[in-house]
C-alpha atoms as a PDB file:
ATOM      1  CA  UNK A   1       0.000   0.000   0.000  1.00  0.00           C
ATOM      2  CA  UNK A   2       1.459   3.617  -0.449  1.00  0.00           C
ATOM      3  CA  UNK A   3       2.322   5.729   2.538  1.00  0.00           C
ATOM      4  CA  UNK A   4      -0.170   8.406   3.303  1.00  0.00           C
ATOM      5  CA  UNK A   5       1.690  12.264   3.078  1.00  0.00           C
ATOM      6  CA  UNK A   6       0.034  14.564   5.146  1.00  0.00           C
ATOM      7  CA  UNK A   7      -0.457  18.404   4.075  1.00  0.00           C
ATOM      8  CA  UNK A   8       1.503  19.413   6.983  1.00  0.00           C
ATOM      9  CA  UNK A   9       4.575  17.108   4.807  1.00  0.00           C
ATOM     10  CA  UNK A  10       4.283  18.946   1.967  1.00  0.00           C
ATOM     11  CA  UNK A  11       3.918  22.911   3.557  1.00  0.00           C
ATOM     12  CA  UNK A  12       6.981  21.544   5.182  1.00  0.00           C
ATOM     13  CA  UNK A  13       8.910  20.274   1.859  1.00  0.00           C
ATOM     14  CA  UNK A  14       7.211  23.909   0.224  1.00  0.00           C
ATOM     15  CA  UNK A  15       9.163  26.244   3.038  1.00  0.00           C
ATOM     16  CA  UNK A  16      12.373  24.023   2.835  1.00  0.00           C
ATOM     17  CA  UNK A  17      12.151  24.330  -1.244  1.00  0.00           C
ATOM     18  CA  UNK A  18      11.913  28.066  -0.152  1.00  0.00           C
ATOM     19  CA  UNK A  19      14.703  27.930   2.026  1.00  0.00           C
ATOM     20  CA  UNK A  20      17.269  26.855  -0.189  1.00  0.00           C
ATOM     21  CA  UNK A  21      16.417  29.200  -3.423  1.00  0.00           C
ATOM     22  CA  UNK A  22      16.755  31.905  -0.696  1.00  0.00           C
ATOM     23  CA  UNK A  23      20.229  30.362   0.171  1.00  0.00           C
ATOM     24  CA  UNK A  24      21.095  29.955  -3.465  1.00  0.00           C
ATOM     25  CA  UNK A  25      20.173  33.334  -4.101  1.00  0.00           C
ATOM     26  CA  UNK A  26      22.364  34.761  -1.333  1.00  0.00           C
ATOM     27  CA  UNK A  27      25.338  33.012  -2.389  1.00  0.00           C
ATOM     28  CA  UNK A  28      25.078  33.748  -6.405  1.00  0.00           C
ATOM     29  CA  UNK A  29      24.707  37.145  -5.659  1.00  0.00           C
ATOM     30  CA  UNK A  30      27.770  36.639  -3.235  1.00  0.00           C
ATOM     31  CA  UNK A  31      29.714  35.054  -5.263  1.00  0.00           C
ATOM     32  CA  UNK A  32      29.844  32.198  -2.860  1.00  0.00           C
ATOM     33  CA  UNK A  33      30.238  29.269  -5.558  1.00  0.00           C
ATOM     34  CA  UNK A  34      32.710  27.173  -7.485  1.00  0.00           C
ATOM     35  CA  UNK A  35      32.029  25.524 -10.720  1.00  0.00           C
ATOM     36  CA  UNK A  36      32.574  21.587 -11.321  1.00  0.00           C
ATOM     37  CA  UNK A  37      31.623  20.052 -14.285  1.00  0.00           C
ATOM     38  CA  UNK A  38      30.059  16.234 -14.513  1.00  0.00           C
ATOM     39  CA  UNK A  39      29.437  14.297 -17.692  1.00  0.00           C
ATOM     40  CA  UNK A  40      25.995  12.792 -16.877  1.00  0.00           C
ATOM     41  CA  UNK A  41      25.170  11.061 -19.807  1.00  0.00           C
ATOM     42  CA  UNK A  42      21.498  12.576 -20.589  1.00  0.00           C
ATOM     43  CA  UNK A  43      20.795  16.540 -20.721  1.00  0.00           C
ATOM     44  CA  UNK A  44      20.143  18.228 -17.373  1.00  0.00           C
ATOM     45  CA  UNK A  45      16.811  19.446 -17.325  1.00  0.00           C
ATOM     46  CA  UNK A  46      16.545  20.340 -13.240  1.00  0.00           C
ATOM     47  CA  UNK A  47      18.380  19.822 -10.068  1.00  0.00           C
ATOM     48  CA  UNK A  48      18.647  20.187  -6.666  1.00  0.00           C
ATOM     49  CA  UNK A  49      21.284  19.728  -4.079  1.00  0.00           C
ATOM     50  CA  UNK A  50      22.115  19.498  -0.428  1.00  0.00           C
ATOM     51  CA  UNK A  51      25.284  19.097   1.865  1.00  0.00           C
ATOM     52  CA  UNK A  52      25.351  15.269   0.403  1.00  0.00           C
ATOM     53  CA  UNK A  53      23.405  14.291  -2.832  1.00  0.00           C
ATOM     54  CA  UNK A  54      22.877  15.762  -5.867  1.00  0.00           C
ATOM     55  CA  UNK A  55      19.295  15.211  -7.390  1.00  0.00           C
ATOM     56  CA  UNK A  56      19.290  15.874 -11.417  1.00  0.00           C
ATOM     57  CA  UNK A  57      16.162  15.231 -13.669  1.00  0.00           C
ATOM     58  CA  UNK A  58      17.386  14.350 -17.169  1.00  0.00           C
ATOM     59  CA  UNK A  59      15.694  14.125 -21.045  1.00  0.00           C
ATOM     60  CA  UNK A  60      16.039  10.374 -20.787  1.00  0.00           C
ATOM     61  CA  UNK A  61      13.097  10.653 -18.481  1.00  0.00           C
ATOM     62  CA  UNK A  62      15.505   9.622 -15.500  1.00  0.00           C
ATOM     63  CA  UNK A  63      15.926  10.758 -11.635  1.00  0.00           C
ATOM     64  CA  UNK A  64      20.324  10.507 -10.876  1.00  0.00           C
ATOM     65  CA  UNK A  65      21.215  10.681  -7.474  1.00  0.00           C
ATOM     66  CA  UNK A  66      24.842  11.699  -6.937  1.00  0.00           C
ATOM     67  CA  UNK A  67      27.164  11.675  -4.612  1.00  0.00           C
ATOM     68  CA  UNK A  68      28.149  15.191  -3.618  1.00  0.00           C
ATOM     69  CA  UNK A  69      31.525  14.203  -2.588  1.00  0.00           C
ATOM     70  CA  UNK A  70      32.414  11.649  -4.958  1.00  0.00           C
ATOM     71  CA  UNK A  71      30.021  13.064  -7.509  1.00  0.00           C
ATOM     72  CA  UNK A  72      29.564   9.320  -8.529  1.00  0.00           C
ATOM     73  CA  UNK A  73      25.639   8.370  -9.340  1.00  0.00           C
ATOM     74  CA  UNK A  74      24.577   6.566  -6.600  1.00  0.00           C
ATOM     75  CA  UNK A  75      20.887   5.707  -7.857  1.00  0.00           C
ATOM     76  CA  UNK A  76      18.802   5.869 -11.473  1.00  0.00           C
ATOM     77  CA  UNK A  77      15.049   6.449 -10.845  1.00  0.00           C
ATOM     78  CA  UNK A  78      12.967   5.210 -13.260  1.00  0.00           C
ATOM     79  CA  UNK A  79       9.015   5.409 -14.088  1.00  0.00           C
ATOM     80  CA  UNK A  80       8.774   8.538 -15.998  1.00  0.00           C
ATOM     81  CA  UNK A  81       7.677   8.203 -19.914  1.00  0.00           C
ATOM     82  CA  UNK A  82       8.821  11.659 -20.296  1.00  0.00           C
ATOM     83  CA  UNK A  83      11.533  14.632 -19.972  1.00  0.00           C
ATOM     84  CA  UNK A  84      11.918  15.092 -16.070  1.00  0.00           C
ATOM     85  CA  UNK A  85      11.175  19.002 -15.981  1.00  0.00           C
ATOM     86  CA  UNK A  86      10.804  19.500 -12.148  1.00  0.00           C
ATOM     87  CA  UNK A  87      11.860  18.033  -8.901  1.00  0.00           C
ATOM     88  CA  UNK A  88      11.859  18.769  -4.907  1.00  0.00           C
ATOM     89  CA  UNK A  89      13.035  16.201  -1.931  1.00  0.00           C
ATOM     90  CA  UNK A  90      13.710  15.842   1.528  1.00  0.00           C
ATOM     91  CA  UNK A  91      15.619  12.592   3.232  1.00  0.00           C
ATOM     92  CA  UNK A  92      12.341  10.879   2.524  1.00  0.00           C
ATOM     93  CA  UNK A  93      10.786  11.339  -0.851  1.00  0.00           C
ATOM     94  CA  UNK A  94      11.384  13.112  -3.823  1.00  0.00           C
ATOM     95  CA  UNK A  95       8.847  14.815  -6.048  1.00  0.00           C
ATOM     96  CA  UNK A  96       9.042  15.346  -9.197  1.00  0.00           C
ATOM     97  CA  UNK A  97       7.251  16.600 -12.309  1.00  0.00           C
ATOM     98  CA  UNK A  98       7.644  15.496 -16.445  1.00  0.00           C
ATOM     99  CA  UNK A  99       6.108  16.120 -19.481  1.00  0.00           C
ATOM    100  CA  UNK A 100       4.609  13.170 -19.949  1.00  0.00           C
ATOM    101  CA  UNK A 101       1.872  15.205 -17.345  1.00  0.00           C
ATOM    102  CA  UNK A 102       2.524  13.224 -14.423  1.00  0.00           C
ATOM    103  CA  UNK A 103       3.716  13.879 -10.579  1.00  0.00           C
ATOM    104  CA  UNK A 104       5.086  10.981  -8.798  1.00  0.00           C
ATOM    105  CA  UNK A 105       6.326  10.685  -5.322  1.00  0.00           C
ATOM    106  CA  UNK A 106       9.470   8.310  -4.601  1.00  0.00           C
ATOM    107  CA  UNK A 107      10.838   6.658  -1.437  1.00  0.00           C
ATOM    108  CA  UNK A 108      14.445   8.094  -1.784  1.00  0.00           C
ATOM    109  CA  UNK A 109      15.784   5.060  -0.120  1.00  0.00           C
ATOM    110  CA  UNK A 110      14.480   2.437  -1.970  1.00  0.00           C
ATOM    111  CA  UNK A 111      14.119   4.567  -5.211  1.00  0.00           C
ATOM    112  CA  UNK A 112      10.465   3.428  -5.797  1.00  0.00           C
ATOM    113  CA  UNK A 113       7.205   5.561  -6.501  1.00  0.00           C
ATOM    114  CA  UNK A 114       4.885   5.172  -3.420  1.00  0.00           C
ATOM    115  CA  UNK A 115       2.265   7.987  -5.454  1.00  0.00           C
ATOM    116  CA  UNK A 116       1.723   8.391  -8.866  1.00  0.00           C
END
């Protein structure tokens, strides 16, 4: 059965998403950055990052997670018929959005969709 998300989840995942492009912001306009460059083997379409992973949503209609360290792929998420366009997580899920006009939810552990 897929795990119920509450409202009070996703305000929470909505003010965290807000968070960091604050953060982002700050340090663009700060100059705070360093460039790196990654061959990922499909065209970057979105991404989002913390102090560990990497989360990239590519034209081969697949979710990478990377290592932010290593900058190795550490899991390939797969469901999506479509361009990933979109995508927002936590240490819990992931959420993400493609053309093929569908949202899924994914357990980031196990890298499967619990809501379609």
């Amino acid at each position: 059965p897929a795990e119920q998300i509450s409202r009070q989840f996703y305000r929470q995942l909505h003010h965290s998403a807000c968070r960091d492009i604050h953060s982002l912001e700050a340090n663009w306009r700060r100059g705070n950055y360093a460039f790196t460059s990654v061959h990922t083997g499909s065209e970057v379409w979105c991404l989002q990052c913390d102090d560990d992973k990497i989360a990239t949503g590519h034209y081969d209609n697949t979710i990478k997670i990377w290592d932010r360290n290593t900058l190795q792929v550490v899991k390939v998420l797969k469901g999506h018929k479509d361009v990933v366009l979109c995508l927002q997580y936590n240490e819990e899920v992931i959420i993400s959005g493609s053309h093929d006009h569908t949202v899924k939810v994914w357990n980031i552990q196990i890298g499967q969709v619990i809501k379609d």
